[in-house]
Protein backbone atom coordinates (compact mmCIF):
# COMPACT_ATOMS: atom_id res chain seq x y z
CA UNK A 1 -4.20 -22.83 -11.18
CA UNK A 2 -6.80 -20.09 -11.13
CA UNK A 3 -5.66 -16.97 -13.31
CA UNK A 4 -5.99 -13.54 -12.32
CA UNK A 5 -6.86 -10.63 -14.98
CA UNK A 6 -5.83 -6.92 -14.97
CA UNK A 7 -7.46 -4.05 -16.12
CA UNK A 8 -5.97 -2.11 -18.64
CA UNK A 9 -3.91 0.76 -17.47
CA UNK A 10 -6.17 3.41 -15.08
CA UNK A 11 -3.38 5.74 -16.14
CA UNK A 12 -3.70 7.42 -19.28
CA UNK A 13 0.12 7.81 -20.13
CA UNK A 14 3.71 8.30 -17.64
CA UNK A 15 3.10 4.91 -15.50
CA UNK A 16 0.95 2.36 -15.24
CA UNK A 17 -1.61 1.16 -12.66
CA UNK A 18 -3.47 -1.80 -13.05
CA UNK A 19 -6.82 -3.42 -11.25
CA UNK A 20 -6.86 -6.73 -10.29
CA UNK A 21 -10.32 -6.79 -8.61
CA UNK A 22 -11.23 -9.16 -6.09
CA UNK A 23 -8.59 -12.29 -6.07
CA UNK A 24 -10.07 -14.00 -3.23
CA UNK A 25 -13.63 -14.98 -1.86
CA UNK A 26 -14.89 -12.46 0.57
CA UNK A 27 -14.67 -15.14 3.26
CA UNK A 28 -11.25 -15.59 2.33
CA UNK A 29 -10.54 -11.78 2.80
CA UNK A 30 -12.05 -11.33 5.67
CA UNK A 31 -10.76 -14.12 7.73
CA UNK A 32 -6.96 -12.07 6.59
CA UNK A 33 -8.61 -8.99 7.67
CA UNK A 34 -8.94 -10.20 11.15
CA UNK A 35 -5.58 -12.33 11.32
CA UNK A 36 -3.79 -8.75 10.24
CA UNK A 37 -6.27 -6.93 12.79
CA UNK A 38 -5.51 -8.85 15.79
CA UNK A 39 -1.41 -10.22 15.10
CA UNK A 40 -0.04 -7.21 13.48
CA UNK A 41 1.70 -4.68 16.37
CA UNK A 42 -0.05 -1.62 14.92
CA UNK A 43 1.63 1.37 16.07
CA UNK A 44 0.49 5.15 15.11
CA UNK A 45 2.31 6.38 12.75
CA UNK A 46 4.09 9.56 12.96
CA UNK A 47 4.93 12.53 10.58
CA UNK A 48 7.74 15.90 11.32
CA UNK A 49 5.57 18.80 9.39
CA UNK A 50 6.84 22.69 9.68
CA UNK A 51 9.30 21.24 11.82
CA UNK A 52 6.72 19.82 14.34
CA UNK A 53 6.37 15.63 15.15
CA UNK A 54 2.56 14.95 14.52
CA UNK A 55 1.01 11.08 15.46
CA UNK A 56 -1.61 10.08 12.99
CA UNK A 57 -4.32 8.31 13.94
CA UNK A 58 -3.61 5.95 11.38
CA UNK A 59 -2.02 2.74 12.26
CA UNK A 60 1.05 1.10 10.30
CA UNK A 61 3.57 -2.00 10.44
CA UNK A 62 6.81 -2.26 8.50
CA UNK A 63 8.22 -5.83 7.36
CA UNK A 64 11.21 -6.64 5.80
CA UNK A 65 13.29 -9.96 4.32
CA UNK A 66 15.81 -8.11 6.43
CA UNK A 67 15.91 -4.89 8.26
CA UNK A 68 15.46 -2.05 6.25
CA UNK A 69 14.95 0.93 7.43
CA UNK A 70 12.66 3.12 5.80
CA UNK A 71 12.55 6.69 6.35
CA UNK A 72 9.11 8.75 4.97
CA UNK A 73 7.57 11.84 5.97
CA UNK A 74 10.95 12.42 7.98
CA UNK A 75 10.58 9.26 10.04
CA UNK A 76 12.39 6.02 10.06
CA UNK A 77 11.12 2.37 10.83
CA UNK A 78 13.16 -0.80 10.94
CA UNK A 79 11.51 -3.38 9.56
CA UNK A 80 10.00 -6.37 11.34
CA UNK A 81 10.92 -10.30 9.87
CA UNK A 82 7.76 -11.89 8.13
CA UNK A 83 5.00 -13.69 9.67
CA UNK A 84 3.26 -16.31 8.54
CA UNK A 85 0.51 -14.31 7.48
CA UNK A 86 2.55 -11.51 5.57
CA UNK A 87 4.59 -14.00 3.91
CA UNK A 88 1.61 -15.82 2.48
CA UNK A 89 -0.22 -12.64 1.28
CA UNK A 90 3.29 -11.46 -0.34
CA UNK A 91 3.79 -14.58 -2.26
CA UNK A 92 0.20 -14.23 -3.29
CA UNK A 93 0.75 -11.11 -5.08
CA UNK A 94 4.55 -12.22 -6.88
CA UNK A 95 2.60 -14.92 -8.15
CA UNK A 96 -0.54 -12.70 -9.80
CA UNK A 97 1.83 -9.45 -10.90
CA UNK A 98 5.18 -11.77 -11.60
CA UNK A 99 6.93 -8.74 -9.90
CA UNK A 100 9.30 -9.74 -6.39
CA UNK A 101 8.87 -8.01 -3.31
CA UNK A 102 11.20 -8.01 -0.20
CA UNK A 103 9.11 -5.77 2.11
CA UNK A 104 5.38 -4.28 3.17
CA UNK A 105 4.29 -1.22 4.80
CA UNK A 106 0.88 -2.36 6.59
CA UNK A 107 -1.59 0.47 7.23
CA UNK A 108 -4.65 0.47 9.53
CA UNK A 109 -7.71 3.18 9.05
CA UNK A 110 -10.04 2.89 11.67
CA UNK A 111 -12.94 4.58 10.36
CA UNK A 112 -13.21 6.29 6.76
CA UNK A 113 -12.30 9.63 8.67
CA UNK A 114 -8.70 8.58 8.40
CA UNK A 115 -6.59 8.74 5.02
CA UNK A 116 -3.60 9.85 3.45
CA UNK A 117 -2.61 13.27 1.64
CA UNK A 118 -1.28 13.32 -1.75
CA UNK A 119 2.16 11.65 -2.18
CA UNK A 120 4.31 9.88 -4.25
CA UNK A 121 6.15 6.55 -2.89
CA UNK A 122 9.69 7.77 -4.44
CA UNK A 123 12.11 7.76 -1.29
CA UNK A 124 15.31 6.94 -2.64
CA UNK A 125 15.64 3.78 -0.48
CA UNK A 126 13.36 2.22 -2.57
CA UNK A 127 13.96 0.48 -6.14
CA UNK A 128 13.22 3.30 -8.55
CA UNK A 129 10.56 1.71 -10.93
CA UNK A 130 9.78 -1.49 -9.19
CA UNK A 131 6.23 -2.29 -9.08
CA UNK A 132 3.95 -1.89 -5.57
CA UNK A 133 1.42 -4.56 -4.72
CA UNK A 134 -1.42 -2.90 -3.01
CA UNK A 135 -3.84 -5.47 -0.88
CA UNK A 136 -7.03 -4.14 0.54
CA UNK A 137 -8.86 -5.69 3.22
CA UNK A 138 -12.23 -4.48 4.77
CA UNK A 139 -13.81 -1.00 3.81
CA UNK A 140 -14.11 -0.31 0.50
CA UNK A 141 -12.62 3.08 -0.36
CA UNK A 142 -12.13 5.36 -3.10
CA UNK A 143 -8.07 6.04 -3.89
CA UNK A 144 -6.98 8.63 -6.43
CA UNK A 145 -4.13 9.76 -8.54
CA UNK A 146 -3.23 13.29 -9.91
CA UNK A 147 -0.19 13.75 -12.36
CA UNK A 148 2.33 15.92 -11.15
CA UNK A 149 2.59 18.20 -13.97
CA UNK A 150 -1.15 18.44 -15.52
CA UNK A 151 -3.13 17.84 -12.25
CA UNK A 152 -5.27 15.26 -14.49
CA UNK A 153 -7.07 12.81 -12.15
CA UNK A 154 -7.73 9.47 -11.81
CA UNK A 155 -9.82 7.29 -9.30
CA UNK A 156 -11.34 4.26 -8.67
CA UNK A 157 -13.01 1.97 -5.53
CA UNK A 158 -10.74 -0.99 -3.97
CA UNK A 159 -12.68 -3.05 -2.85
CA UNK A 160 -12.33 -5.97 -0.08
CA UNK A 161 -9.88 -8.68 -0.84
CA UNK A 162 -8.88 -6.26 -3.91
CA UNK A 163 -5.03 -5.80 -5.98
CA UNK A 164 -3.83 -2.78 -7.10
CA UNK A 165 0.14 -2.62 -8.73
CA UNK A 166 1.72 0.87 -9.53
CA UNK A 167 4.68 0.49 -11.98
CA UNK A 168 7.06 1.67 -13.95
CA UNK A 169 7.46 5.67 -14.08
CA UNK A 170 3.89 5.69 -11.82
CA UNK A 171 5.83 7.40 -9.12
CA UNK A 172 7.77 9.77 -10.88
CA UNK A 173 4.57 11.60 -12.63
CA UNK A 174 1.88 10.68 -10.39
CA UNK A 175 0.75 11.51 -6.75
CA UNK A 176 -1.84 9.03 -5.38
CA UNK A 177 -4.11 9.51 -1.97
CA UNK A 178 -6.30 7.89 0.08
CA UNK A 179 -9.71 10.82 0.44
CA UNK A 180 -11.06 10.64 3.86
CA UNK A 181 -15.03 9.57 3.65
CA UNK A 182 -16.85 10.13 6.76
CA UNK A 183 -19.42 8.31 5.35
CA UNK A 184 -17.39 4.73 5.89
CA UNK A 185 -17.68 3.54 9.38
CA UNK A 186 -15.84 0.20 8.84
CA UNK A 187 -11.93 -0.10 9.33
CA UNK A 188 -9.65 -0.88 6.11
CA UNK A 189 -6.48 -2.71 5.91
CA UNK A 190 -4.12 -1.96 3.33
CA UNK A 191 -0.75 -3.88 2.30
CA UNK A 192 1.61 -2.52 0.23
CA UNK A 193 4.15 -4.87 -1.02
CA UNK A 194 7.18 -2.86 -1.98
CA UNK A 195 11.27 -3.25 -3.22
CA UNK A 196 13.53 -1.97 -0.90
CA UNK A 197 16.98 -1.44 -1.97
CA UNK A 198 19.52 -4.27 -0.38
CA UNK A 199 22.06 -2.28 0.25
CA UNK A 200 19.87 -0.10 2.49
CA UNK A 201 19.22 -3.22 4.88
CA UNK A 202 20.88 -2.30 8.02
């Protein structure tokens, strides 16, 4: 069985993230990239700011062993039942982290013009200091954290067929984004693997 190393912790103290690298030949990870592409039902994904309902160019998917419902930036999804696909990937990353997972929140950036503001994944519908599994496929791109109270920074380049895990307090203390990078024509794929609460499920 091949083995899988992390880094040490990117985080220099109040969580822990950890860099798997590349777990999977690049023929491997792109031949998921277009699976997810074309059998995923990608919707935009929307956002109520200063009381206003704003669609983001940004795709997403949500996928659930049951249906949660998952409610961010004001919105709420229900989540879809596994396909083959998903299921695979997710039982890829249990086996490298050892952590469970009973849900994934799929997202789809066209072009490196599209990212994600500074945020914490804390919504109280999800296990507080259960690990996330994040799976990148396609365009590399640099993601970032900042801690909450000393606005210290951290960043580093996932790369195609990459793992990232945030655990423990990681949440709590640190915000994390996805910089836009007009720079990056190609689209990326991004899984996060995540815990949902059970007695959320509808």
């Amino acid at each position: 069985m091949q083995r899988y190393r992390a880094s040490p912790n990117l985080l220099p103290g109040d969580g822990i993230a950890r860099y798997y690298g590349k777990i999977m030949s690049a023929e491997t990870a792109s031949r998921h990239f277009q699976a997810l592409l074309l059998g995923l039902p990608w919707q935009n994904d929307e956002a109520v700011m200063f009381g206003r309902r704003m669609i983001t160019a940004r795709k997403v998917a949500w996928y659930g062993d049951r249906p949660f419902s998952y409610t961010y930036s004001r919105t709420t999804k229900e989540a879809l039942p596994w396909n083959p696909e998903l299921l695979a990937l997710k039982r890829l990353a249990e086996r490298i982290t050892g952590s469970q997972f009973n849900s994934c929140l799929a997202n789809l950036y066209h072009t490196g013009s599209e990212g994600v503001a500074w945020h914490s994944d804390d919504e109280k519908t999800l296990a507080a200091n259960a690990a996330i599994a994040s799976l990148t496929f396609g365009a590399e791109r640099l993601f970032a954290f900042k801690h909450k109270r000393t606005k210290e920074t951290q960043s580093l380049i996932l790369e195609h067929g990459s793992l990232l895990t945030m655990e423990g307090s990681t949440q709590t203390h640190w915000l994390h984004r996805l910089p836009p990078r007009k720079k990056v024509t190609g689209a990326r794929i991004n899984l996060t693997f995540r815990s949902m609460l059970q007695e959320d499920a509808s």
